[in-house]
C-alpha atoms as a PDB file:
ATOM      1  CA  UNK A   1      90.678  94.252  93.362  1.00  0.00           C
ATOM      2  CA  UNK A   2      92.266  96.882  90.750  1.00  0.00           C
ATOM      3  CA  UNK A   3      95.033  94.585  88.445  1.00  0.00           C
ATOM      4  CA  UNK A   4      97.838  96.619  89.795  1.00  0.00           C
ATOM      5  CA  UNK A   5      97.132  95.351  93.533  1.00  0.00           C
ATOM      6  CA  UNK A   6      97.512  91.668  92.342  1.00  0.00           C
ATOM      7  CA  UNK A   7     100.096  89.342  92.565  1.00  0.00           C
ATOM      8  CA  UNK A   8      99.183  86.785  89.299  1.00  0.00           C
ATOM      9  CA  UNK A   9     102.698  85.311  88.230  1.00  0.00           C
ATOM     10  CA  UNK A  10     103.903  82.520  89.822  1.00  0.00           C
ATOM     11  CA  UNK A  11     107.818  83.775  89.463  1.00  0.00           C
ATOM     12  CA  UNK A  12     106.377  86.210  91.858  1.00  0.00           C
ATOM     13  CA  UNK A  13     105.040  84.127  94.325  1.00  0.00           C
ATOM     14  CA  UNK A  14     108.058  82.156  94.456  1.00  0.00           C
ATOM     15  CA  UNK A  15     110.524  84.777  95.261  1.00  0.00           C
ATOM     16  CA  UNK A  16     107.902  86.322  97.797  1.00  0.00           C
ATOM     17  CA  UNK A  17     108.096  82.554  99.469  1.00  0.00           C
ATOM     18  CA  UNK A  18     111.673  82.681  99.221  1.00  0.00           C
ATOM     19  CA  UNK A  19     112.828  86.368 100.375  1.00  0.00           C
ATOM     20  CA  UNK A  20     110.167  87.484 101.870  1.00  0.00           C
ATOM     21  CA  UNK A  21     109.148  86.795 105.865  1.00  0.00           C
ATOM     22  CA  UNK A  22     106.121  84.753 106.966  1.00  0.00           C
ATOM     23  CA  UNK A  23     104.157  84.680 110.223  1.00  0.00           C
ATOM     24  CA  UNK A  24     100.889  82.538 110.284  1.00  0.00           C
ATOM     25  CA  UNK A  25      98.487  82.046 113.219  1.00  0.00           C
ATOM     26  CA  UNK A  26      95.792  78.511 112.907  1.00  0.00           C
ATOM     27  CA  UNK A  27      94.055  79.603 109.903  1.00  0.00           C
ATOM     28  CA  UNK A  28      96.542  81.690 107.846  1.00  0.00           C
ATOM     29  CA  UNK A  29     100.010  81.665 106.495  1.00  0.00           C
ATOM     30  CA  UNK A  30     101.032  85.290 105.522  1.00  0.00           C
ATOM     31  CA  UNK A  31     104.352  86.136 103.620  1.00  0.00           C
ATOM     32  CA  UNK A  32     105.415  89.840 103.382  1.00  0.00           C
ATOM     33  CA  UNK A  33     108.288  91.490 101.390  1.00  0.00           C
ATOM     34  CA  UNK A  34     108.703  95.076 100.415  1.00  0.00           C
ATOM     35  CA  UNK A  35     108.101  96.827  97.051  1.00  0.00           C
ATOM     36  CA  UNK A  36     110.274  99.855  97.108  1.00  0.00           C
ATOM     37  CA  UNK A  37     109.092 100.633  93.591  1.00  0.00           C
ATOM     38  CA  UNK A  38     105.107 101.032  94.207  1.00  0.00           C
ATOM     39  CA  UNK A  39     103.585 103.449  96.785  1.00  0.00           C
ATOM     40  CA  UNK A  40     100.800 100.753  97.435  1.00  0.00           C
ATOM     41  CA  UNK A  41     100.500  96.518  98.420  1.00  0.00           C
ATOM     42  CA  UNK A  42     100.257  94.024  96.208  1.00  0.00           C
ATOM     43  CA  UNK A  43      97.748  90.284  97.781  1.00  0.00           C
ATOM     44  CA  UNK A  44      98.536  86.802  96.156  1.00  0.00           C
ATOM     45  CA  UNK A  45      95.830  84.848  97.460  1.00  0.00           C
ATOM     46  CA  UNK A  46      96.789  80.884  97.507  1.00  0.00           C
ATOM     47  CA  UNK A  47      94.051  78.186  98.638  1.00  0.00           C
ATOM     48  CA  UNK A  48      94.942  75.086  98.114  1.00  0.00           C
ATOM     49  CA  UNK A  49      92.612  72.289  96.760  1.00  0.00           C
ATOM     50  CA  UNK A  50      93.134  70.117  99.946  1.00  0.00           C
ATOM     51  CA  UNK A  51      90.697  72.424 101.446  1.00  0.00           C
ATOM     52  CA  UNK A  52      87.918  72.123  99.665  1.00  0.00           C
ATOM     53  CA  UNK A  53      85.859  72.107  96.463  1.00  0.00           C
ATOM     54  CA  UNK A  54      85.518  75.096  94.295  1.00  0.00           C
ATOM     55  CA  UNK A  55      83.059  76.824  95.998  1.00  0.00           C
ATOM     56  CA  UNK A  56      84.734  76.719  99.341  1.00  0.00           C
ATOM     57  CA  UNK A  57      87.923  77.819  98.105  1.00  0.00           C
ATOM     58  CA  UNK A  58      86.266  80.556  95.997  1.00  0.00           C
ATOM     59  CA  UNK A  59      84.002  81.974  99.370  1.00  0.00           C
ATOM     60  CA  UNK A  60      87.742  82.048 101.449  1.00  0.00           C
ATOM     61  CA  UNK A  61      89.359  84.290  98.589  1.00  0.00           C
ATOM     62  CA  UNK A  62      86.185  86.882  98.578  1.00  0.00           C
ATOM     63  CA  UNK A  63      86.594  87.321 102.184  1.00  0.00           C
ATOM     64  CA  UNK A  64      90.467  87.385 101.780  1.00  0.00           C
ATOM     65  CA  UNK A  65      89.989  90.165  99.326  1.00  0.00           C
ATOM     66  CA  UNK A  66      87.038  92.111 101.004  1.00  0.00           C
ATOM     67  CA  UNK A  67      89.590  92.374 104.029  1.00  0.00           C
ATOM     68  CA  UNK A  68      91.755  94.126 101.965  1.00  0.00           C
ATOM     69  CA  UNK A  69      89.815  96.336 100.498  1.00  0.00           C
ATOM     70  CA  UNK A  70      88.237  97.313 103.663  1.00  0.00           C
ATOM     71  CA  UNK A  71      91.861  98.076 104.961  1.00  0.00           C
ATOM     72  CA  UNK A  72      93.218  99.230 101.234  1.00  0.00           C
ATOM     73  CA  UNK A  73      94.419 102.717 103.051  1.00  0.00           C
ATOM     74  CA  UNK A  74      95.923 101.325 106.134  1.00  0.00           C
ATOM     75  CA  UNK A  75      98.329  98.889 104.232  1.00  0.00           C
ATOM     76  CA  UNK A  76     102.099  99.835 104.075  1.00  0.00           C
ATOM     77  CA  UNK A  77     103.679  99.001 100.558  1.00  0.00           C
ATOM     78  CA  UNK A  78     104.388  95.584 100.351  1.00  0.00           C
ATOM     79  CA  UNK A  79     104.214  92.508  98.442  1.00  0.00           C
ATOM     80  CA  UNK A  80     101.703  90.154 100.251  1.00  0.00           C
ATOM     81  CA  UNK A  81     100.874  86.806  99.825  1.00  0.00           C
ATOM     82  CA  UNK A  82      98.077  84.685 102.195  1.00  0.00           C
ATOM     83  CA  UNK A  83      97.965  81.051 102.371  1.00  0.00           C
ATOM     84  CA  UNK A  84      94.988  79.834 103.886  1.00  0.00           C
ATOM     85  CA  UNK A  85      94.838  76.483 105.837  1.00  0.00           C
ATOM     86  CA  UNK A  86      92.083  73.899 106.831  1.00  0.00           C
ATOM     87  CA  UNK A  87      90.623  76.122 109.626  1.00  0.00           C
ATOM     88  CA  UNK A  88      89.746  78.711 107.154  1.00  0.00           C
ATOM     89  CA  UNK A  89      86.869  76.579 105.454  1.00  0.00           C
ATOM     90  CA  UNK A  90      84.770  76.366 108.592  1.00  0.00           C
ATOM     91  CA  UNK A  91      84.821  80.262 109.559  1.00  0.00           C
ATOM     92  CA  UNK A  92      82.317  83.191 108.308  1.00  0.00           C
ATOM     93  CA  UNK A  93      83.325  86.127 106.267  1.00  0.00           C
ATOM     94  CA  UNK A  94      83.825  88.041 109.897  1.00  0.00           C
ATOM     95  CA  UNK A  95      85.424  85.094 111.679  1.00  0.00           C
ATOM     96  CA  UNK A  96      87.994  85.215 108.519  1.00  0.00           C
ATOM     97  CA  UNK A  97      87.841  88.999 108.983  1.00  0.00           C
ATOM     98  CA  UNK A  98      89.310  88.849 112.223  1.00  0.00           C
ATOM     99  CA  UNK A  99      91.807  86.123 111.956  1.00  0.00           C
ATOM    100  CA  UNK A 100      93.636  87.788 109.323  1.00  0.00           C
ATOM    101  CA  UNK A 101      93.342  91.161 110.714  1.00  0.00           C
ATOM    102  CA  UNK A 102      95.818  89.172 113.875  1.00  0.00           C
ATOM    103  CA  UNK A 103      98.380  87.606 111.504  1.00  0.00           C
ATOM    104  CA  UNK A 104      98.594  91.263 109.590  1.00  0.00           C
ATOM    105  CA  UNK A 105      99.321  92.996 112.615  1.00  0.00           C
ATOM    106  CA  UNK A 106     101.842  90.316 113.622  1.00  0.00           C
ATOM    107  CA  UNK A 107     103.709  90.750 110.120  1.00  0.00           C
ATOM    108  CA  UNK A 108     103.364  94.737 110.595  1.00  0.00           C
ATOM    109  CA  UNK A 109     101.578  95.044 107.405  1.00  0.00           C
ATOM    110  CA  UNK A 110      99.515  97.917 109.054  1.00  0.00           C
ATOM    111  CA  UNK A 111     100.777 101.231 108.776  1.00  0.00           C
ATOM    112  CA  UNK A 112      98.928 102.736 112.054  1.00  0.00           C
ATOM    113  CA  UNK A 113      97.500 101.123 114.721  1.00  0.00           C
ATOM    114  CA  UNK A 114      94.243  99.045 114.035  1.00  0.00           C
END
């Protein structure tokens, strides 16, 4: 993921957790809030050591990411941060796939139907 599609800063994440909206299904927690200054989203990726060791962890964020690239020109413009819960560690890259493809479209992070 290009450096301008990342959230990094954790000032960032903090306001996104505190203005922003979240809906969350069993395996994902996702916060949304709009950027009115870029014409594209922005992913902060959070998994937290509770659900797993390093290589767990590391395997949820590449699927986290791949989703988004695979959807990089369906996304409206906003800031977007996933949490991922316990669940997450026992699913494959598709399983992930799907689940957060349900929690986007619940947040309306999708600019056309999907």
């Amino acid at each position: 993921m290009e450096k301008a599609y990342r959230i990094k800063k954790n000032g960032d994440f903090q306001f996104i957790y505190k203005k922003g909206k979240s809906v969350a299904n069993r395996q994902f927690v996702v916060y949304t809030k709009p950027n009115k200054n870029l014409e594209h989203f922005r992913l902060g990726i959070s998994v937290s050591k509770k659900i797993g060791n390093a290589v767990v962890r590391t395997r949820i964020k590449r699927a986290i990411r791949e989703n988004f690239k695979v959807h990089k020109e369906d996304m409206l413009p906003l800031d977007i941060v996933v949490i991922a819960r316990k669940p997450a560690k026992d699913m494959d890259t598709l399983q992930i796939q799907a689940s957060l493809e349900h929690v986007l479209k619940i947040a309306k992070a999708f600019n056309k139907r999907i």
